[in-house]
C-alpha atoms as a PDB file:
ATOM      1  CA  UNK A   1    -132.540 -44.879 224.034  1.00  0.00           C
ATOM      2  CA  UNK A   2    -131.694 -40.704 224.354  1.00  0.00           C
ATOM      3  CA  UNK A   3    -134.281 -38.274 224.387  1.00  0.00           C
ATOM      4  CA  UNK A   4    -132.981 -36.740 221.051  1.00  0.00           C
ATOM      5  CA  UNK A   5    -133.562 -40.404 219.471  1.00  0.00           C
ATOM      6  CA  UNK A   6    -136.639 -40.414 220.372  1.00  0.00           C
ATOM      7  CA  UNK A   7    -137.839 -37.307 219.322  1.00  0.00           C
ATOM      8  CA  UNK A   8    -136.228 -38.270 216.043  1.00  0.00           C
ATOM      9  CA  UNK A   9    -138.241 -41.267 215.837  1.00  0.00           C
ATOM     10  CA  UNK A  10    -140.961 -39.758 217.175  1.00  0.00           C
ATOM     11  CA  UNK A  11    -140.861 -37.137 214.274  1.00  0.00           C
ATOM     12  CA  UNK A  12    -139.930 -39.352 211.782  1.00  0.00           C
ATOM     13  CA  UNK A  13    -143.454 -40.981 212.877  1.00  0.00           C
ATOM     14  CA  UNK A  14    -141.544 -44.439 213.106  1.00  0.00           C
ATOM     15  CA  UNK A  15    -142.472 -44.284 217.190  1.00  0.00           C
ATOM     16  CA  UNK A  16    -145.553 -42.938 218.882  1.00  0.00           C
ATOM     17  CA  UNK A  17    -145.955 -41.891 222.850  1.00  0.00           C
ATOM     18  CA  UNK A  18    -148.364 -43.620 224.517  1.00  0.00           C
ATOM     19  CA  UNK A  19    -149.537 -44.406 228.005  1.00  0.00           C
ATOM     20  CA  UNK A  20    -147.333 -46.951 229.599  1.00  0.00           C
ATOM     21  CA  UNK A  21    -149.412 -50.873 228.624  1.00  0.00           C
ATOM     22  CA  UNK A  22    -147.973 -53.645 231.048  1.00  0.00           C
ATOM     23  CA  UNK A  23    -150.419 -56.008 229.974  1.00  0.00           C
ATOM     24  CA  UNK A  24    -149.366 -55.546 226.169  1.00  0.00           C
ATOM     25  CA  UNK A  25    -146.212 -55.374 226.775  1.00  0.00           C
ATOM     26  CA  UNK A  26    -146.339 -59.063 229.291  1.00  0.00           C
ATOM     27  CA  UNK A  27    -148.366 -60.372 226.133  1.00  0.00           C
ATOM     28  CA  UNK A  28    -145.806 -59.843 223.435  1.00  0.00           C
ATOM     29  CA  UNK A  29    -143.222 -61.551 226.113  1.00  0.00           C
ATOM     30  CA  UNK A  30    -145.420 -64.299 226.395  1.00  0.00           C
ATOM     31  CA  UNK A  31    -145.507 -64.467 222.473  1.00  0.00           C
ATOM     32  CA  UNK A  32    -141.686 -63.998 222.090  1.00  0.00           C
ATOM     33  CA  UNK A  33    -141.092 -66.818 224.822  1.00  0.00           C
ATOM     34  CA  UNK A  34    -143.731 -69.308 222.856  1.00  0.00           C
ATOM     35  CA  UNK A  35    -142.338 -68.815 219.391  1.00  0.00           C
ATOM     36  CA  UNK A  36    -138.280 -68.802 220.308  1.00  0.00           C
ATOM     37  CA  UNK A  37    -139.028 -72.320 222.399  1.00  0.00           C
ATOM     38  CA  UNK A  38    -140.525 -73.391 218.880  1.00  0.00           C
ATOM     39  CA  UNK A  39    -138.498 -72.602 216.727  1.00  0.00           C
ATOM     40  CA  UNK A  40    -135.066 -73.738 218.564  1.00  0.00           C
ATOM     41  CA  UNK A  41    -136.268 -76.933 218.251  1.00  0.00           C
ATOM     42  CA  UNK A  42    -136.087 -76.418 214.163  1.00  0.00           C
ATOM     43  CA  UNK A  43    -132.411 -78.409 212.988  1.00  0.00           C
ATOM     44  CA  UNK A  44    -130.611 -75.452 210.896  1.00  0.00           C
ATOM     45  CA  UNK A  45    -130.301 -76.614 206.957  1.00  0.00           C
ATOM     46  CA  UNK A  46    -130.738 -74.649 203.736  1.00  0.00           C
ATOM     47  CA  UNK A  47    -134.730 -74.809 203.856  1.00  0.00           C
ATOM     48  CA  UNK A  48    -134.768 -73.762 207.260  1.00  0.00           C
ATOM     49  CA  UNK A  49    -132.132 -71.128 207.775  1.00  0.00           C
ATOM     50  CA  UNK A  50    -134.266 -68.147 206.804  1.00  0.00           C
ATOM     51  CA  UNK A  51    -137.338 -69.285 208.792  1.00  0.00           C
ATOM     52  CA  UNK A  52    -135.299 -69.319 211.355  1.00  0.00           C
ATOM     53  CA  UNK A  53    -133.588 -66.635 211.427  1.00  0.00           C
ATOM     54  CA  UNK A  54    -136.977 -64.402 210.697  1.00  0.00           C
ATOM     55  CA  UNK A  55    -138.526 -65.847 213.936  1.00  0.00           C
ATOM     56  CA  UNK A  56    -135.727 -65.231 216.470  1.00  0.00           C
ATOM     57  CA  UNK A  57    -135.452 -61.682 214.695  1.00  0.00           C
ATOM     58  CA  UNK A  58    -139.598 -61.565 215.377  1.00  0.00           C
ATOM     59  CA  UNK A  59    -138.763 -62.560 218.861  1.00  0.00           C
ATOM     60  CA  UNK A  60    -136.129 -60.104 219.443  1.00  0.00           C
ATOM     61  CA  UNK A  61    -138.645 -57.421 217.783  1.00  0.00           C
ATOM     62  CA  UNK A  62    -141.281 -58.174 220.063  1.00  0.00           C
ATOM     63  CA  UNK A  63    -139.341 -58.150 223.099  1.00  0.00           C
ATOM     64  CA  UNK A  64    -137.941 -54.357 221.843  1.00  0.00           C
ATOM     65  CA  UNK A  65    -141.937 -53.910 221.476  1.00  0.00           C
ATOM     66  CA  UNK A  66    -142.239 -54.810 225.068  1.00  0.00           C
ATOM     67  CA  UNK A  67    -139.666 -52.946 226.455  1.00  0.00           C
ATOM     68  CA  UNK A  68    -141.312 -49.717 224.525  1.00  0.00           C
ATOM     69  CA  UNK A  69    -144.656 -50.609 225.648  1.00  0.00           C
ATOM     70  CA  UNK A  70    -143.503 -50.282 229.347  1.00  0.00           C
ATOM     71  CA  UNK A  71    -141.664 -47.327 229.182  1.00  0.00           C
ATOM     72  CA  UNK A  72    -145.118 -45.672 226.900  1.00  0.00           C
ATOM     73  CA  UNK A  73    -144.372 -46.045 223.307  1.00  0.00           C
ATOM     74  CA  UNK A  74    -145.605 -47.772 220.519  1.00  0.00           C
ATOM     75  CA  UNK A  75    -143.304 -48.982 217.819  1.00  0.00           C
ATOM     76  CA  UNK A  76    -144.390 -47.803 213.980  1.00  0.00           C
ATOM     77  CA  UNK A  77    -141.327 -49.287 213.035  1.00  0.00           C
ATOM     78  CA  UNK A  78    -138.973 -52.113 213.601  1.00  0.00           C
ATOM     79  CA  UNK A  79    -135.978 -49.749 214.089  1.00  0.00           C
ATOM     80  CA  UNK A  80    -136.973 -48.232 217.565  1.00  0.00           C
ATOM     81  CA  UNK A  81    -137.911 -51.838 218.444  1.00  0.00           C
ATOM     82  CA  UNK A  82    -134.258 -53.121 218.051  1.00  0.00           C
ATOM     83  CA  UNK A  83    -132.784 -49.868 218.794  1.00  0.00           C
ATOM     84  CA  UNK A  84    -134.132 -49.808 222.355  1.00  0.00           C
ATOM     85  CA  UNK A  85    -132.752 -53.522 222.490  1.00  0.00           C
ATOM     86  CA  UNK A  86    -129.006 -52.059 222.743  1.00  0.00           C
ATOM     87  CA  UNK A  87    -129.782 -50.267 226.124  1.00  0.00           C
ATOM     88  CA  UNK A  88    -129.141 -53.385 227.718  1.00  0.00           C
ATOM     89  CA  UNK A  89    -126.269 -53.617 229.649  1.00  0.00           C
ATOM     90  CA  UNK A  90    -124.223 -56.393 229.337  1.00  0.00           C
ATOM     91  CA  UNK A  91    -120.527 -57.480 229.605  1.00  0.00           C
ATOM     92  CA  UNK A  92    -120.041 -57.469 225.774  1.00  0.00           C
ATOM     93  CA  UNK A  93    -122.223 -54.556 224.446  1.00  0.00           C
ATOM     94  CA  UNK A  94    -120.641 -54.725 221.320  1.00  0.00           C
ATOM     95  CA  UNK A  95    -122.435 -58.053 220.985  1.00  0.00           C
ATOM     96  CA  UNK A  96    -125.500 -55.641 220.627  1.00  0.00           C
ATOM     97  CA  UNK A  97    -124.338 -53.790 217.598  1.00  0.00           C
ATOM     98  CA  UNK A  98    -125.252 -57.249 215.337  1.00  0.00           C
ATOM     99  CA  UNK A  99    -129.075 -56.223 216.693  1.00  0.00           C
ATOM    100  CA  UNK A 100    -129.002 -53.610 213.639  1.00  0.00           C
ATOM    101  CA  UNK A 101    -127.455 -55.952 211.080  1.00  0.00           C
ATOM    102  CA  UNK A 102    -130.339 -58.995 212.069  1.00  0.00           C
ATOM    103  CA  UNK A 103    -132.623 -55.895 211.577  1.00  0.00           C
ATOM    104  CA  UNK A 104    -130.883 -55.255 207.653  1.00  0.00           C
ATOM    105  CA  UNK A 105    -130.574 -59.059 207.279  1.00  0.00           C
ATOM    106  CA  UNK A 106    -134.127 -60.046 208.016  1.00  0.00           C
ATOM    107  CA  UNK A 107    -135.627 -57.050 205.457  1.00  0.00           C
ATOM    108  CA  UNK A 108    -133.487 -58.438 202.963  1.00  0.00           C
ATOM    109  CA  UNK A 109    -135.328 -61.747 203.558  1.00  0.00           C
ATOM    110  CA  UNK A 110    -138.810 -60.210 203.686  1.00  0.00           C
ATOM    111  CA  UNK A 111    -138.481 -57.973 201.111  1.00  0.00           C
ATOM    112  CA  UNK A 112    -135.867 -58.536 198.622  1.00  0.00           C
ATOM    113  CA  UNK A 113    -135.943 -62.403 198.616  1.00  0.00           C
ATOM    114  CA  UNK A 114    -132.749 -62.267 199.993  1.00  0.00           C
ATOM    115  CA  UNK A 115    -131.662 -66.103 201.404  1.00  0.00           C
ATOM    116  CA  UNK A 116    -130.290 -66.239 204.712  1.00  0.00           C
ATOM    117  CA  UNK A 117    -127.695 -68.623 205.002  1.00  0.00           C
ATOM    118  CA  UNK A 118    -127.119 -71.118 207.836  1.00  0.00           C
ATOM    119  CA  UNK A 119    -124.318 -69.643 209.049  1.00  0.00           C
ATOM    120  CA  UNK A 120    -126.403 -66.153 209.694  1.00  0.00           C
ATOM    121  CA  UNK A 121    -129.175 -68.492 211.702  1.00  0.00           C
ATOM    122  CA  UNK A 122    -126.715 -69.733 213.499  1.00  0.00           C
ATOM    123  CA  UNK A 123    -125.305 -66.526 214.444  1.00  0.00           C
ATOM    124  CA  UNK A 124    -128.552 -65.193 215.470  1.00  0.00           C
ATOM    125  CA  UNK A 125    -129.431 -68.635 217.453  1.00  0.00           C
ATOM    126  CA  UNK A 126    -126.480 -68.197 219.331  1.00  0.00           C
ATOM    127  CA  UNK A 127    -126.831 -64.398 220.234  1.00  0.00           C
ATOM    128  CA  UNK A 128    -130.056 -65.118 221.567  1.00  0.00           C
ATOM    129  CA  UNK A 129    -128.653 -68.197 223.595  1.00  0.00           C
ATOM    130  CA  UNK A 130    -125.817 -66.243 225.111  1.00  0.00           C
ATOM    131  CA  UNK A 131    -127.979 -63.242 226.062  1.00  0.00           C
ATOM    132  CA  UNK A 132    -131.671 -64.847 226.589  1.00  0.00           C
ATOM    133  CA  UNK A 133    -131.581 -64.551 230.085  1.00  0.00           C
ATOM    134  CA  UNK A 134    -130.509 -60.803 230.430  1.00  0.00           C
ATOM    135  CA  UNK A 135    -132.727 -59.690 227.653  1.00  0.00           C
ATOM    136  CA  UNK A 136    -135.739 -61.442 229.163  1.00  0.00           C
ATOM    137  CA  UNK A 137    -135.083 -59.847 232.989  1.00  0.00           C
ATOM    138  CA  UNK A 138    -134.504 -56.181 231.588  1.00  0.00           C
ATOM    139  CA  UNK A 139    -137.550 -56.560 229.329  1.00  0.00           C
ATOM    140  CA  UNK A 140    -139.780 -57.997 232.194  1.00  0.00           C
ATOM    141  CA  UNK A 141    -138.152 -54.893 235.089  1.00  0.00           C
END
């Protein structure tokens, strides 16, 4: 993430410096890691899609939590968690654009009532099986 995003997030009171937490941030990995290898194991219908979907969202929010936590910030808000998400550097970085439409997708859920369909669990299943592996090593650097 820039330094002017930051600040604006900083401002905007949805982030907050802090001293740099390793251990918080290795616990919310550990957390990510246990719920993801849960929940894959859920078959996709219409009861489960937007269970789901919220959980590998969760998971992707913690990891952004993580990732925050190392480099001495403490997420207010889930925006700055997904947000610093899409500094990873992969082959398709595009791919990391749908990080911000999970983000919209999953408050509809929470808040609005909003059903996630299959075909959005899906989608987020299989982002987080093609880009697992990279998200986990530049979380854990």
């Amino acid at each position: 993430m820039d330094e002017r995003l930051i600040k604006e997030y900083i401002s905007r009171g949805s982030l907050r410096k802090r001293e740099p937490d390793s251990n918080r941030a290795n616990s919310l990995i550990i957390s990510a890691e246990a719920t993801v290898q849960a929940i894959l194991k859920i078959s996709i219908d219409e009861n489960s899609s937007t269970m789901v979907f919220r959980e590998i969202y969760e998971t992707l929010r913690q990891l952004g939590d993580a990732k925050l936590w190392k480099l001495g910030y403490e997420a207010r808000q889930h925006e700055p968690s997904i947000k610093v998400l899409q500094d990873l550097d992969i082959k398709n970085n595009l791919d990391l654009n749908d990080l911000d439409r999970f983000r919209k997708i999953r408050n509809d859920a929470n808040y609005r009532g909003y059903k996630v369909t299959q075909e959005q669990a899906n989608e987020i299943v299989d982002f987080w099986r093609r880009y697992e592996k990279a998200l986990l090593n530049w979380v854990k650097k």
